[in-house]
N, C-alpha and C. Protein backbone atom coordinates (compact mmCIF):
# COMPACT_ATOMS: atom_id res chain seq x y z
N UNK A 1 42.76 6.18 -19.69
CA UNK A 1 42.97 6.25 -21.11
C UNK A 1 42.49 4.96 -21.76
N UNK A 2 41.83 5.43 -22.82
CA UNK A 2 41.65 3.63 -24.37
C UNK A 2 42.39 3.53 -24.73
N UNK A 3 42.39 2.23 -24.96
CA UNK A 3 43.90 1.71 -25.47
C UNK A 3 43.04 1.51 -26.98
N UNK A 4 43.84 1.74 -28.00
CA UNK A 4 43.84 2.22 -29.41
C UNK A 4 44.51 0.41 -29.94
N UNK A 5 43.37 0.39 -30.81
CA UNK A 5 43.33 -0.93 -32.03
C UNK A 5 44.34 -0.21 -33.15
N UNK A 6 44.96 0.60 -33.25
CA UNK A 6 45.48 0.76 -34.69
C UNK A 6 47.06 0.39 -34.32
N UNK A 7 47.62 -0.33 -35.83
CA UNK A 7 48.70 -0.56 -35.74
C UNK A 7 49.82 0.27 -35.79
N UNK A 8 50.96 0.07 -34.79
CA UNK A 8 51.94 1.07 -34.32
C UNK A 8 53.29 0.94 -34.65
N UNK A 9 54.43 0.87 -34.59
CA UNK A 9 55.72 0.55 -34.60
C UNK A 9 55.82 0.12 -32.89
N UNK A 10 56.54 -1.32 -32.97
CA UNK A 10 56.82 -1.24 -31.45
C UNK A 10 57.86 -0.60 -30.65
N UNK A 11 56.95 -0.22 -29.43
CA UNK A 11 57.72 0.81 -29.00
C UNK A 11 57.16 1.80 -28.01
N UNK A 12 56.21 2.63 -29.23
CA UNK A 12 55.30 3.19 -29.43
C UNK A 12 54.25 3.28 -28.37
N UNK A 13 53.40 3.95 -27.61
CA UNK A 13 52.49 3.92 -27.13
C UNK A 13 51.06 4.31 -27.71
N UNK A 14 50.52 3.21 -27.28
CA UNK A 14 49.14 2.54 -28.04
C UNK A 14 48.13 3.63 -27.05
N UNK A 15 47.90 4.23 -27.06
CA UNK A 15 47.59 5.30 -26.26
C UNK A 15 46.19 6.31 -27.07
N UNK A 16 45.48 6.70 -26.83
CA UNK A 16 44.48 7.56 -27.31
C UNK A 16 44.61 9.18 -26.86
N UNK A 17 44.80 10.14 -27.51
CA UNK A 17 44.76 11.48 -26.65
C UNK A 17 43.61 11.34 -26.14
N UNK A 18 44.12 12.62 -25.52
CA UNK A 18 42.49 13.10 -24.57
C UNK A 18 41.51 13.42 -25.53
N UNK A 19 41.66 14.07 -26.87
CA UNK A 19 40.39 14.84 -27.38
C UNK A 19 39.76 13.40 -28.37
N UNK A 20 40.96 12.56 -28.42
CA UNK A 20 39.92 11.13 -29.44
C UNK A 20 39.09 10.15 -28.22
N UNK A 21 39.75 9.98 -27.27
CA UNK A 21 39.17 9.53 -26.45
C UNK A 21 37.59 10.31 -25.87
N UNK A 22 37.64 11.31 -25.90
CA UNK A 22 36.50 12.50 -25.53
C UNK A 22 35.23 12.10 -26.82
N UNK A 23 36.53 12.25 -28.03
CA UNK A 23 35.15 12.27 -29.63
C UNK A 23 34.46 10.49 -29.40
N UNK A 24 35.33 9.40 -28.86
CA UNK A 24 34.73 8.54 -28.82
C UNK A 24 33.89 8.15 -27.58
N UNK A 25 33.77 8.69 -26.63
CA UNK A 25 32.76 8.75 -25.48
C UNK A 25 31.64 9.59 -25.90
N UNK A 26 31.54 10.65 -26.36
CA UNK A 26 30.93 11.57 -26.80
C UNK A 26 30.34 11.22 -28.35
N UNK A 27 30.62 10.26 -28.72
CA UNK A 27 29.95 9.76 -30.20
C UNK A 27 28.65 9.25 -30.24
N UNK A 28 28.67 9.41 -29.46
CA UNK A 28 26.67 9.29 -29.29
C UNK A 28 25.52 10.33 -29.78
N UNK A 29 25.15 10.16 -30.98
CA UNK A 29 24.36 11.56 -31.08
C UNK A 29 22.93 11.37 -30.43
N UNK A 30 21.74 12.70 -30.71
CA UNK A 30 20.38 12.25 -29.82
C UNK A 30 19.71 11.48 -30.80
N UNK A 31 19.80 11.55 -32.03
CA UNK A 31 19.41 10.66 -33.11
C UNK A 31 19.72 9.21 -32.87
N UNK A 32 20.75 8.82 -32.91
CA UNK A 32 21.31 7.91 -31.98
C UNK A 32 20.48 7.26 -31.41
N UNK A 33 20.77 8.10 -30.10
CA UNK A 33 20.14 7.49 -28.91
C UNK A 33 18.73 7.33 -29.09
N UNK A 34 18.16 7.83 -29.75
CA UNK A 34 16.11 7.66 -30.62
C UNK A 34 16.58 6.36 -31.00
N UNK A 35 17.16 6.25 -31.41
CA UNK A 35 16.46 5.01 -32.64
C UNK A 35 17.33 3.84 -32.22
N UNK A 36 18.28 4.11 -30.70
CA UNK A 36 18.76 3.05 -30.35
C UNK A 36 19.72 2.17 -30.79
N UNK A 37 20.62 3.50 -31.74
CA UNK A 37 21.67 2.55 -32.20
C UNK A 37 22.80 2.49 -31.00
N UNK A 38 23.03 3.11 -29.83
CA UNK A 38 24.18 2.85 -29.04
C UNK A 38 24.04 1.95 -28.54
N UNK A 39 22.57 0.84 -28.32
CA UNK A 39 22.77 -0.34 -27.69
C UNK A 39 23.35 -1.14 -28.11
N UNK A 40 23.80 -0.79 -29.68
CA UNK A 40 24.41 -1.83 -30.98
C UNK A 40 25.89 -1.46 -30.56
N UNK A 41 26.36 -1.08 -29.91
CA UNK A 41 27.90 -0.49 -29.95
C UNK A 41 28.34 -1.96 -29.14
N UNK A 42 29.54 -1.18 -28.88
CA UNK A 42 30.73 -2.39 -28.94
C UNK A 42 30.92 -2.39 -27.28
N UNK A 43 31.09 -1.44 -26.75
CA UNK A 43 31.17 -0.72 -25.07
C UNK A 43 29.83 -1.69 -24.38
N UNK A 44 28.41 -1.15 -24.50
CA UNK A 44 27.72 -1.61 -24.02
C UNK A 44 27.43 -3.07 -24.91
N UNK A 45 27.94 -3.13 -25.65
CA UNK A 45 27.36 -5.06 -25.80
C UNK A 45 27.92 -5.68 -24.59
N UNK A 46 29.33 -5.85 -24.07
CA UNK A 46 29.56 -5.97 -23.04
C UNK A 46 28.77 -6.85 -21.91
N UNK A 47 27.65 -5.18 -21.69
CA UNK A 47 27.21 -5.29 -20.62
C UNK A 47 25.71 -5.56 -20.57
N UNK A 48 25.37 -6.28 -22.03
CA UNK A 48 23.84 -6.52 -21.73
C UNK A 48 23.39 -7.15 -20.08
N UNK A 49 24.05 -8.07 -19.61
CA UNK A 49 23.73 -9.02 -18.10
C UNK A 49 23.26 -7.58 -16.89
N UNK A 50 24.35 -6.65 -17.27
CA UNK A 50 23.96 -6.03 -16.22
C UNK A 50 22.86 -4.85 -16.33
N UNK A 51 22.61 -4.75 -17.64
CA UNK A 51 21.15 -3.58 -18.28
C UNK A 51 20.49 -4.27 -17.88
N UNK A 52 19.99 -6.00 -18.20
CA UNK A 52 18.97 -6.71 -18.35
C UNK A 52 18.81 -6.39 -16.24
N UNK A 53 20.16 -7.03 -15.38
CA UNK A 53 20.10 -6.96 -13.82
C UNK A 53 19.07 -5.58 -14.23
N UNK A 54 19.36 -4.34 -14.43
CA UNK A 54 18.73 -3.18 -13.84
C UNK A 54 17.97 -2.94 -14.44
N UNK A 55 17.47 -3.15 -15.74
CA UNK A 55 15.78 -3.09 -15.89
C UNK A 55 15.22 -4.08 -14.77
N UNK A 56 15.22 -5.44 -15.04
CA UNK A 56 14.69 -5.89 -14.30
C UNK A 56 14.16 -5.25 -12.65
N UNK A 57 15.01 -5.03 -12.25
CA UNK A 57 15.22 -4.39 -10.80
C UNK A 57 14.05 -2.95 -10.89
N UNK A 58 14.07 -2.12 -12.14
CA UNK A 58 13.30 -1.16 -12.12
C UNK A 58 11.57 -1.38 -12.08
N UNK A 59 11.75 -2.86 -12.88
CA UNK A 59 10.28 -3.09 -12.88
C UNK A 59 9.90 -3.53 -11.78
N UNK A 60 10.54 -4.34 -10.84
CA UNK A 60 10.34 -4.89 -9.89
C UNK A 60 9.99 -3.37 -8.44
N UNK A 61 10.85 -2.38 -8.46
CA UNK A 61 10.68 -1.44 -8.24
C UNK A 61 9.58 -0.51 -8.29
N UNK A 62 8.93 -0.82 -9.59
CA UNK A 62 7.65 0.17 -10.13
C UNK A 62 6.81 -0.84 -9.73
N UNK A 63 6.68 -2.25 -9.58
CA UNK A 63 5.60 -2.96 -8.72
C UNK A 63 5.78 -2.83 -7.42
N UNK A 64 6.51 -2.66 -7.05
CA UNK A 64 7.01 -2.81 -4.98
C UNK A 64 5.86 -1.41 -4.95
N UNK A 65 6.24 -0.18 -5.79
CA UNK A 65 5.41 0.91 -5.35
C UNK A 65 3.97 0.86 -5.58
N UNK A 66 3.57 0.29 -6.81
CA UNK A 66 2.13 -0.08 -7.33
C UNK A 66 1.73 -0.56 -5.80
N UNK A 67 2.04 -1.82 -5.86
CA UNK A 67 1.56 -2.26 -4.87
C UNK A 67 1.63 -1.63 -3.13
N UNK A 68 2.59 -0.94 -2.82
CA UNK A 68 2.34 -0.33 -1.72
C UNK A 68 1.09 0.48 -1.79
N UNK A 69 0.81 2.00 -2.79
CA UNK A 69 0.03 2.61 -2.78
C UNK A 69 -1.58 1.60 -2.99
N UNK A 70 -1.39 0.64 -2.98
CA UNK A 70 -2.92 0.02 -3.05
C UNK A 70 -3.20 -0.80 -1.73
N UNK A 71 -2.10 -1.00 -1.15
CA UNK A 71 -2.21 -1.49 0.07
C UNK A 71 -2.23 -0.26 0.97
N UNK A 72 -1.77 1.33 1.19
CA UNK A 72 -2.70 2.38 1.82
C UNK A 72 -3.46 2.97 1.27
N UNK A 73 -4.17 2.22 0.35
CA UNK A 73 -5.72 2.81 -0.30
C UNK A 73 -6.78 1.74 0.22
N UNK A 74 -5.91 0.89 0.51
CA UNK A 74 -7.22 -0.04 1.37
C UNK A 74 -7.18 -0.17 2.69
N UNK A 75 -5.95 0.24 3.29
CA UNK A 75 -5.97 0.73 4.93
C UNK A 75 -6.30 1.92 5.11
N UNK A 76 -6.73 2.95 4.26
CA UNK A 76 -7.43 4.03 4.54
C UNK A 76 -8.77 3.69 4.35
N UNK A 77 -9.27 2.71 2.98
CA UNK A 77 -10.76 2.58 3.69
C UNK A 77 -10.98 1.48 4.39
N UNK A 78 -10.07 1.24 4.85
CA UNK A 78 -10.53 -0.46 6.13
C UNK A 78 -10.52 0.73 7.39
N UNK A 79 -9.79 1.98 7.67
CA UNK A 79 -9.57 3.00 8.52
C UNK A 79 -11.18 3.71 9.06
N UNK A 80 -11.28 4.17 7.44
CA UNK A 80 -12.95 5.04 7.06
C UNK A 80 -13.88 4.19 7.53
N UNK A 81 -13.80 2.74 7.55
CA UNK A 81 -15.07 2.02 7.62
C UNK A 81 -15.57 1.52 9.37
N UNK A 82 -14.14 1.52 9.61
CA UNK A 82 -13.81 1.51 11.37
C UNK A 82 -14.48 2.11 11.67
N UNK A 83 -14.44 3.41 11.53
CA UNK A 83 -14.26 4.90 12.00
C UNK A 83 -16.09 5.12 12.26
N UNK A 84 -16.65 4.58 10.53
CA UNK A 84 -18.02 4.50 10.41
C UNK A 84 -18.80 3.20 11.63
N UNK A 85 -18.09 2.33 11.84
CA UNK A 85 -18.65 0.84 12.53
C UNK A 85 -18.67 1.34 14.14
N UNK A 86 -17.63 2.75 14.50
CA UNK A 86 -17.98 2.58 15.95
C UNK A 86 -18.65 3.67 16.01
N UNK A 87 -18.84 4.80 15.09
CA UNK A 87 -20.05 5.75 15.51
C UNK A 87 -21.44 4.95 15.29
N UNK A 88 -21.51 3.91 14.21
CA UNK A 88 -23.16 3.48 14.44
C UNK A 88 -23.26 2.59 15.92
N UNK A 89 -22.31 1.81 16.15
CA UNK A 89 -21.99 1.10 17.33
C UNK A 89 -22.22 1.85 18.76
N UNK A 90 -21.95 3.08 18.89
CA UNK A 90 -22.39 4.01 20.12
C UNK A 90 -23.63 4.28 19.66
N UNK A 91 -24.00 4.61 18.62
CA UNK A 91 -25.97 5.10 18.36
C UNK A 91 -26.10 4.05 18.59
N UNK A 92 -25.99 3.17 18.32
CA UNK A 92 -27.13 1.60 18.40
C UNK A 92 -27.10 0.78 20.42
N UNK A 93 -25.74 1.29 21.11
CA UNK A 93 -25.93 1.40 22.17
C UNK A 93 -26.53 2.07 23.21
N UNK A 94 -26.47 3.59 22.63
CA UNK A 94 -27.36 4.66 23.15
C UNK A 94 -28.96 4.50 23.15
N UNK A 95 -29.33 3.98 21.55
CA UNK A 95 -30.74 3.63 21.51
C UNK A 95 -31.12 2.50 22.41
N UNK A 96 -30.13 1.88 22.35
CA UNK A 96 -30.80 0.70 23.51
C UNK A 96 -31.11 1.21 24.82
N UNK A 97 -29.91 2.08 25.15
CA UNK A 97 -30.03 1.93 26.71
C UNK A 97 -31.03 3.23 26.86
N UNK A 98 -31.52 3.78 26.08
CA UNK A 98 -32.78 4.93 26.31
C UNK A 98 -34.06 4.06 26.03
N UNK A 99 -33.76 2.96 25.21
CA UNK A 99 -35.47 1.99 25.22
C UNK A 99 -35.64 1.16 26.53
N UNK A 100 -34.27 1.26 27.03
CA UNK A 100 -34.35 0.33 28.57
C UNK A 100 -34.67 1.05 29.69
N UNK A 101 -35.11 2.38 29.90
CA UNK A 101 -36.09 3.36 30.65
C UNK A 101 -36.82 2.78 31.00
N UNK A 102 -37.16 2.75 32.44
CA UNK A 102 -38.57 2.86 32.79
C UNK A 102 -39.77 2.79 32.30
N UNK A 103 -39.59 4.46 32.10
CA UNK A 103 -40.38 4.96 31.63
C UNK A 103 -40.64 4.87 29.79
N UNK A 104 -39.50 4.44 29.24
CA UNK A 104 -39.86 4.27 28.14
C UNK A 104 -40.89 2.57 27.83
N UNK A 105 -40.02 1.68 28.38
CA UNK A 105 -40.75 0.37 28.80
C UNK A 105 -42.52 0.35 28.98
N UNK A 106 -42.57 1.63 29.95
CA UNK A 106 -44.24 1.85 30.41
C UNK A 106 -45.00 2.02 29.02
N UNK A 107 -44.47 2.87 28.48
CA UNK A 107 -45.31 3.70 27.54
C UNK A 107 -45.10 2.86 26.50
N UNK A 108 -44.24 1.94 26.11
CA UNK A 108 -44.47 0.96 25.21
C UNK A 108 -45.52 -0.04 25.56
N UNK A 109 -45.45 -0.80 26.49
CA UNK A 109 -46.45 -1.42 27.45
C UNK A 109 -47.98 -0.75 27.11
N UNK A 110 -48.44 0.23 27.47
CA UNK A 110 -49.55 1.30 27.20
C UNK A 110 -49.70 1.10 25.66
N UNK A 111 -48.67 1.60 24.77
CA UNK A 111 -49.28 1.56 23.31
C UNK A 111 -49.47 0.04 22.81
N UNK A 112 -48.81 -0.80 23.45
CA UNK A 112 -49.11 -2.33 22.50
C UNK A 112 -50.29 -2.64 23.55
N UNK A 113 -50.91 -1.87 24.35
CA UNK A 113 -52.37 -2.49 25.35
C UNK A 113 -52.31 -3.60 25.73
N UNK A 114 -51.23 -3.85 26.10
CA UNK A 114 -50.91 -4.48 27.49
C UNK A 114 -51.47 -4.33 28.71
N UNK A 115 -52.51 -5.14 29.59
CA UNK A 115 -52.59 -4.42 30.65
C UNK A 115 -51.42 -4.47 31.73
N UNK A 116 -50.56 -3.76 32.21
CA UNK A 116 -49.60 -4.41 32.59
C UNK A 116 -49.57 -3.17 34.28
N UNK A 117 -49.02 -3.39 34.94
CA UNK A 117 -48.96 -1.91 36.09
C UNK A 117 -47.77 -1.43 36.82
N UNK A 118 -46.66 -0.69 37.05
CA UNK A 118 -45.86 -0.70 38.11
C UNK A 118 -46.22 -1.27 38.99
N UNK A 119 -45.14 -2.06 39.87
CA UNK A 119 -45.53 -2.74 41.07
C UNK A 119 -45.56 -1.48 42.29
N UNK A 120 -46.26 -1.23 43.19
CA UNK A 120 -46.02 -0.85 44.36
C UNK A 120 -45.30 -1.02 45.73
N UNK A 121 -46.10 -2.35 45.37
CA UNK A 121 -44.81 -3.30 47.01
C UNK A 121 -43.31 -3.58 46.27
N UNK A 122 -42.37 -3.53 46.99
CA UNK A 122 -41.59 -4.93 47.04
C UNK A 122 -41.22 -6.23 46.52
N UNK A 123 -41.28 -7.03 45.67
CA UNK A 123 -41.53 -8.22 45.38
C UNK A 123 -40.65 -8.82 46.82
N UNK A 124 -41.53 -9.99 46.37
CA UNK A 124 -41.25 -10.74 48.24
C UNK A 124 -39.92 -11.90 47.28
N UNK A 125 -39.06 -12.46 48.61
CA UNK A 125 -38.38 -13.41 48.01
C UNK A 125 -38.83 -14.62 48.44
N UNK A 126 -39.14 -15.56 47.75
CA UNK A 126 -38.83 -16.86 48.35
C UNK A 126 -38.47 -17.90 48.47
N UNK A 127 -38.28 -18.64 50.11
CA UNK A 127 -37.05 -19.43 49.89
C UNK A 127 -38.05 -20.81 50.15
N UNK A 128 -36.80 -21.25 49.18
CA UNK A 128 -37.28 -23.09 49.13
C UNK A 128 -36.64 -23.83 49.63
N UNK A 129 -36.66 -24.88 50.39
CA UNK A 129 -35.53 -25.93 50.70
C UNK A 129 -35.55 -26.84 49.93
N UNK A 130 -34.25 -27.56 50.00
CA UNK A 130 -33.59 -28.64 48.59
C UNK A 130 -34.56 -29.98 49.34
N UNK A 131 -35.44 -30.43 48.39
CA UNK A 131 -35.62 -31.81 48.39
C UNK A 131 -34.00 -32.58 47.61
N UNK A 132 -34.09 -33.68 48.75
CA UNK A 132 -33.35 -34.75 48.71
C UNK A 132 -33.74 -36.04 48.06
């Protein structure tokens, strides 16, 4: 129950019914609340410290999320770009190791007219002894 400002006989209970207590919780119209006269009331003057605590907190809130969603918009394309770096990374290994053929070697050899030949023999090894 509100306890009631009007003067009483003592004694008396300073007391609000239920239905004035109701008309004064409920005295808020939507007009009102547009144009922001309930922040002018007497109830919430009160409590500006703790509106100001929870806006604050909301904005801080609506940045925590800003900023998450931009931090997995750039680990999805730091993800995409991976993804792109090891498929060229296997082509660019594959091309190598098919230019490192033999036979590809020869026929490069042949077009830059090189005279150059497969060996037939063996290459021989040889050994040296350490001068002292």
């Amino acid at each position: 129950m509100i306890w009631s400002r009007s003067k009483k006989k003592p004694g008396e209970a300073e007391f609000l019914t239920g239905k004035e207590e109701f008309k004064e919780l409920k005295g808020i119209s939507f007009k009102e609340f547009l144009h922001g006269r309930f922040l002018a009331g007497k109830e919430l003057g009160r409590h500006w410290g703790f509106m100001t605590f929870i806006v604050f907190l909301a904005f801080l809130y609506i940045g925590n999320r800003y900023q998450m969603e931009h931090l997995l918009d750039r680990q999805a394309d730091l993800m995409k770009e991976l993804k792109e770096l090891k498929y060229e990374a296997i082509t660019t290994s594959s091309e190598l190791m098919n230019m490192s053929k033999q036979s590809e070697v020869m026929e490069r050899v042949r077009k830059a007219g090189i005279n150059l030949e497969v060996l037939k023999t063996p290459p021989r090894i040889l050994k040296v002894e350490k001068m002292e």
